[in-house]
N, C-alpha and C. Protein backbone atom coordinates (compact mmCIF):
# COMPACT_ATOMS: atom_id res chain seq x y z
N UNK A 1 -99.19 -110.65 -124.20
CA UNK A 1 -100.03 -110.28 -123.10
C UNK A 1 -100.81 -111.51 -122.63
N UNK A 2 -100.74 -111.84 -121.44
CA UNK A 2 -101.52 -112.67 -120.88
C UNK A 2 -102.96 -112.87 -120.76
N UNK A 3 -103.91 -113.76 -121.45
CA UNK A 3 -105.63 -113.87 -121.97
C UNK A 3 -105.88 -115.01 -121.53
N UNK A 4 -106.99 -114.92 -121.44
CA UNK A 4 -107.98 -116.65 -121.33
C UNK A 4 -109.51 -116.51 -121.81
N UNK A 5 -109.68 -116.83 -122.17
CA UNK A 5 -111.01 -117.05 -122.74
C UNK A 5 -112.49 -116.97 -121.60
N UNK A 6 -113.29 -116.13 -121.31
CA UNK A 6 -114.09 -116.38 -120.30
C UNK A 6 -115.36 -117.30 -120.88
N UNK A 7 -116.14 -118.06 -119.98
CA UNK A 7 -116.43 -118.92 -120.99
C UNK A 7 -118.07 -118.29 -121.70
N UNK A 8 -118.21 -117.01 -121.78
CA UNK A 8 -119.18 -116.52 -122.31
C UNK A 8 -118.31 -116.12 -123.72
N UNK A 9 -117.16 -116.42 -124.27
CA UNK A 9 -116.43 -116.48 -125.22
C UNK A 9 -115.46 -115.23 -125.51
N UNK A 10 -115.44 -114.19 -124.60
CA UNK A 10 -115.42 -113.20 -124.60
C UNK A 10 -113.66 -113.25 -123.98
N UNK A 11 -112.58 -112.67 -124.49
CA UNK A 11 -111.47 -112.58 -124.42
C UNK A 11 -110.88 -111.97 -123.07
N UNK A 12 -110.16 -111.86 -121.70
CA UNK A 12 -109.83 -111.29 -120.93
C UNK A 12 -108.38 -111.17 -120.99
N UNK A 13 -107.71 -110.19 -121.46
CA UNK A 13 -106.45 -110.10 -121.12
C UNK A 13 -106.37 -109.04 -119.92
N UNK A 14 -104.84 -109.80 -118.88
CA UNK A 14 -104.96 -109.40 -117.54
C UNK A 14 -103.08 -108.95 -117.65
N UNK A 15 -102.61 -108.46 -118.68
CA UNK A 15 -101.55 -107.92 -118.90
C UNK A 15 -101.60 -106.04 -119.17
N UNK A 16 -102.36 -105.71 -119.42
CA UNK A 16 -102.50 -104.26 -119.88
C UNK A 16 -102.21 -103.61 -118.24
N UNK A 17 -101.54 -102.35 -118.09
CA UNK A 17 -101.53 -101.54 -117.28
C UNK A 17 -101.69 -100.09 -117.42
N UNK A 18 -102.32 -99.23 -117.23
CA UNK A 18 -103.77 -100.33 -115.98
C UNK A 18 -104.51 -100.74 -116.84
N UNK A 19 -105.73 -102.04 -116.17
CA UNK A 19 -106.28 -102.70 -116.70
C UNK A 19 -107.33 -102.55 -116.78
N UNK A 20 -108.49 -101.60 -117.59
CA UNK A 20 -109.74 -101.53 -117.14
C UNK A 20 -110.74 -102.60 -116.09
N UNK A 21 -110.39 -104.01 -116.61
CA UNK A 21 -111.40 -104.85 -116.31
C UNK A 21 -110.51 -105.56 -115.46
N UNK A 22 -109.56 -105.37 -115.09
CA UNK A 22 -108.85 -105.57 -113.00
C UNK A 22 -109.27 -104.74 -112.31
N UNK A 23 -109.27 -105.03 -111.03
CA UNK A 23 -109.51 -104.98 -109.29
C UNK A 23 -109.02 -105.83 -108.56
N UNK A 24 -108.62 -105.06 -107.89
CA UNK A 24 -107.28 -105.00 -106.72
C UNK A 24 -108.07 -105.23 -105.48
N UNK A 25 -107.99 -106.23 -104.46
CA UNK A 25 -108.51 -105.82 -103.08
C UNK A 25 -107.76 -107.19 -102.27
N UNK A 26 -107.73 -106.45 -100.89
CA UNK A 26 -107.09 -106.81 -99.69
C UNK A 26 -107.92 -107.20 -98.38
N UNK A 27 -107.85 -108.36 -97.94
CA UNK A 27 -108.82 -108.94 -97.01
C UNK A 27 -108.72 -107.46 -95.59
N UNK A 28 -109.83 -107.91 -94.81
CA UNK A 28 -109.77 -106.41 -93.92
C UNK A 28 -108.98 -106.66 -92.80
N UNK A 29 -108.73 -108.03 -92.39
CA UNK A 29 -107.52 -108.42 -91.64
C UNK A 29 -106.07 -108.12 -91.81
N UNK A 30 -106.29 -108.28 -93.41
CA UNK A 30 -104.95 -108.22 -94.09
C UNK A 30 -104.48 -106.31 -94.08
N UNK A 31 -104.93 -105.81 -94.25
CA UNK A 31 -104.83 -104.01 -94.35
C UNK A 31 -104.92 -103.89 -92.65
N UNK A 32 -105.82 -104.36 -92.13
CA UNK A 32 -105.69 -104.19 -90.31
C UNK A 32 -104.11 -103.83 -89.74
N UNK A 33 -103.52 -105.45 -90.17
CA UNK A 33 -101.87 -105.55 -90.11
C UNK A 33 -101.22 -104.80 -90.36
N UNK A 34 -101.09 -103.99 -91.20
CA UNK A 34 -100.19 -102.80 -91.82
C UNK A 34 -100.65 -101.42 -91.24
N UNK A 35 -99.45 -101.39 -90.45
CA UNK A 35 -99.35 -99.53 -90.00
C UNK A 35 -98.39 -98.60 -90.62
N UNK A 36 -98.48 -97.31 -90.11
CA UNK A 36 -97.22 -96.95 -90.52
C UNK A 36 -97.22 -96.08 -91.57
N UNK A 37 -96.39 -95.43 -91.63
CA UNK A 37 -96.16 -95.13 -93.42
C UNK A 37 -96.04 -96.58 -94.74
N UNK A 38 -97.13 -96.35 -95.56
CA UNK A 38 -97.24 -97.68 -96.50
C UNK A 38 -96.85 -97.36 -97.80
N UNK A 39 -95.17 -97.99 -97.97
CA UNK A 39 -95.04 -98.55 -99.37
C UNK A 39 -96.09 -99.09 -100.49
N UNK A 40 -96.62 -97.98 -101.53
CA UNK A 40 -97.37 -98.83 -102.56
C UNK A 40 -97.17 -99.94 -103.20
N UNK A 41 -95.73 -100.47 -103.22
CA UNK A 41 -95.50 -101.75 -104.05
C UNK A 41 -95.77 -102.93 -102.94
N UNK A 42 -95.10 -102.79 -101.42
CA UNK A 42 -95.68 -103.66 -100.89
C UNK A 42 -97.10 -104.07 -100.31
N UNK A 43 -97.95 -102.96 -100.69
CA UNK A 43 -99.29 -103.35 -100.55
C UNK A 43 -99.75 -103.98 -101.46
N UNK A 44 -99.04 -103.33 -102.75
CA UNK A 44 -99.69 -104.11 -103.75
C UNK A 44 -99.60 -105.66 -104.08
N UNK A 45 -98.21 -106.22 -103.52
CA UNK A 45 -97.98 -107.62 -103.39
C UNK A 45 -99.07 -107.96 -102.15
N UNK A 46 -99.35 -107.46 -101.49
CA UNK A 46 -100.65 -108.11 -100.76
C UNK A 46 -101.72 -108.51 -101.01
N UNK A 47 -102.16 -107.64 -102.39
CA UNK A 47 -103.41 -107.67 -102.99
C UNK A 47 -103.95 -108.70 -103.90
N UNK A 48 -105.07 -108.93 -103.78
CA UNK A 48 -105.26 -110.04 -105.02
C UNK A 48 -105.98 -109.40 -106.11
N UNK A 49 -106.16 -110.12 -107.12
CA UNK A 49 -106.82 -109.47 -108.45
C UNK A 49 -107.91 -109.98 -108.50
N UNK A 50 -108.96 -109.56 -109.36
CA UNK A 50 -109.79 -110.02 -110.06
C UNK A 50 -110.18 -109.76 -111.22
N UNK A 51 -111.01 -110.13 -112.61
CA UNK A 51 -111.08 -109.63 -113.66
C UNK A 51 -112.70 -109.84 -113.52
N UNK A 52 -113.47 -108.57 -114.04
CA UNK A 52 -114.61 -108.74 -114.62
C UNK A 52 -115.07 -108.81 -116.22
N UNK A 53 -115.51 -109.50 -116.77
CA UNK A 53 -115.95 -109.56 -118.08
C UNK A 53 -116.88 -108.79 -118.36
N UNK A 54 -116.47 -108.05 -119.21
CA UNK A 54 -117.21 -106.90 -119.71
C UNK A 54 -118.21 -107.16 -120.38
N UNK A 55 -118.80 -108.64 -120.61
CA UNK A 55 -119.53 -109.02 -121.43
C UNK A 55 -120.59 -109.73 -120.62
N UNK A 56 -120.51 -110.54 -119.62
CA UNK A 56 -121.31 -111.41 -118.85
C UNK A 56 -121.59 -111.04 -117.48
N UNK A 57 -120.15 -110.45 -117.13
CA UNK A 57 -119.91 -110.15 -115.55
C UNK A 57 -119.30 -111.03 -114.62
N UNK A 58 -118.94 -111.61 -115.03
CA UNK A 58 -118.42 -112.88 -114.60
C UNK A 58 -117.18 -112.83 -113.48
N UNK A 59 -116.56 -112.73 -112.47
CA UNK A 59 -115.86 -112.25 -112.07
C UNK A 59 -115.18 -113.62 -112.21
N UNK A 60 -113.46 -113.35 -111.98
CA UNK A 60 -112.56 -114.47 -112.32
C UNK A 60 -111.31 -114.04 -111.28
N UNK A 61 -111.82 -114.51 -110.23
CA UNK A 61 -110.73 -114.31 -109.20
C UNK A 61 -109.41 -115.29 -109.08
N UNK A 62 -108.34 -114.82 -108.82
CA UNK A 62 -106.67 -114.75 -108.66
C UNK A 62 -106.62 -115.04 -106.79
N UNK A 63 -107.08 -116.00 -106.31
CA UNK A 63 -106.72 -116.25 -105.03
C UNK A 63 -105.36 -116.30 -104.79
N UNK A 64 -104.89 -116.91 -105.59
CA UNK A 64 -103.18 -117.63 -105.72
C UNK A 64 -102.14 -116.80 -106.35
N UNK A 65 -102.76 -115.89 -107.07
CA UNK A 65 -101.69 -114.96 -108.10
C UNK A 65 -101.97 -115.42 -109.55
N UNK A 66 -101.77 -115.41 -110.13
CA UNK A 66 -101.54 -115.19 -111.43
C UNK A 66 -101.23 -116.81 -112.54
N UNK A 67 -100.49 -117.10 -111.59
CA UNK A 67 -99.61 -118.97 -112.01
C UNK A 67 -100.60 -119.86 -111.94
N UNK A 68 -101.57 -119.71 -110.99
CA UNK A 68 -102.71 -120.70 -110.39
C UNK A 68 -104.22 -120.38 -111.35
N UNK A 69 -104.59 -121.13 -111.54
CA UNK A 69 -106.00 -120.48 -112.30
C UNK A 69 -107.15 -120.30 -111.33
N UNK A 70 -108.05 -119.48 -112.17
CA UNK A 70 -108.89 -118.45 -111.03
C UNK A 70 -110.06 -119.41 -111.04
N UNK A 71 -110.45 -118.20 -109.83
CA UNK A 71 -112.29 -119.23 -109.62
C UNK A 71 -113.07 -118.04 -110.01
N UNK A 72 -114.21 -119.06 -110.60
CA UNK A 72 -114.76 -118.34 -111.03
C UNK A 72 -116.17 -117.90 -110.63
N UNK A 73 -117.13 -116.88 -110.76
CA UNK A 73 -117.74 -116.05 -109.43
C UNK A 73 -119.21 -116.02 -110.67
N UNK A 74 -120.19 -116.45 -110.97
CA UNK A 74 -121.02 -116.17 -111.78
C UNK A 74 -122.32 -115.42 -110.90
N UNK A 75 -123.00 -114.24 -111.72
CA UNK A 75 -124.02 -113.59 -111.24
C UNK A 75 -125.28 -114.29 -111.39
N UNK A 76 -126.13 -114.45 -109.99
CA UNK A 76 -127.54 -115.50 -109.91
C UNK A 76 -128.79 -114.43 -110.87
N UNK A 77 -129.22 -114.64 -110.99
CA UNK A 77 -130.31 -113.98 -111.89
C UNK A 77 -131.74 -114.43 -110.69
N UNK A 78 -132.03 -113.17 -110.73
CA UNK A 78 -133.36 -112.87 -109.82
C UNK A 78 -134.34 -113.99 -110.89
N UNK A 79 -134.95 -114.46 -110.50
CA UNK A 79 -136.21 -115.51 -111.16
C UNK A 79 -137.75 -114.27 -110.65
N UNK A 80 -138.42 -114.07 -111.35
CA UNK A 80 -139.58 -113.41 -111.83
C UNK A 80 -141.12 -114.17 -111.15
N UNK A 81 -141.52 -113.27 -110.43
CA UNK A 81 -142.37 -114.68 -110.34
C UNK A 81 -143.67 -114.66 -110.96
């Protein structure tokens, strides 16, 4: 199964189906384009992934697919005043 390490140390494998900690989403341009009666597999090649870490939150986005390594999305923390 396919893993990487998020760097709060916390393990992400992005092989399980379904994947709790994947999400699926499609730009609103991109779904605009598509009419019709819609094939689920070819939407789903439209879609990109992301993984959240169940531990930090960290989101680890799949711009490229899967082959390419992700960027990574960290949550700002409100400062207190």
């Amino acid at each position: 199964m396919p893993k990487f390490a998020c760097k709060c140390g916390e393990t992400l494998g992005f092989g399980d189906i379904p994947n709790p900690i994947e999400w699926l989403f499609i730009s609103d341009s991109d779904f605009d384009a598509i009419s019709g009666l819609v094939d689920s597999e070819s939407l789903y090649c439209k879609m990109n992934s992301f993984l959240e870490c169940p531990s930090c939150k960290r989101l680890w986005i799949f711009w490229n697919g899967f082959d390419a390594d992700p960027l990574e999305y960290v949550l700002q923390k409100n400062e207190q005043s």
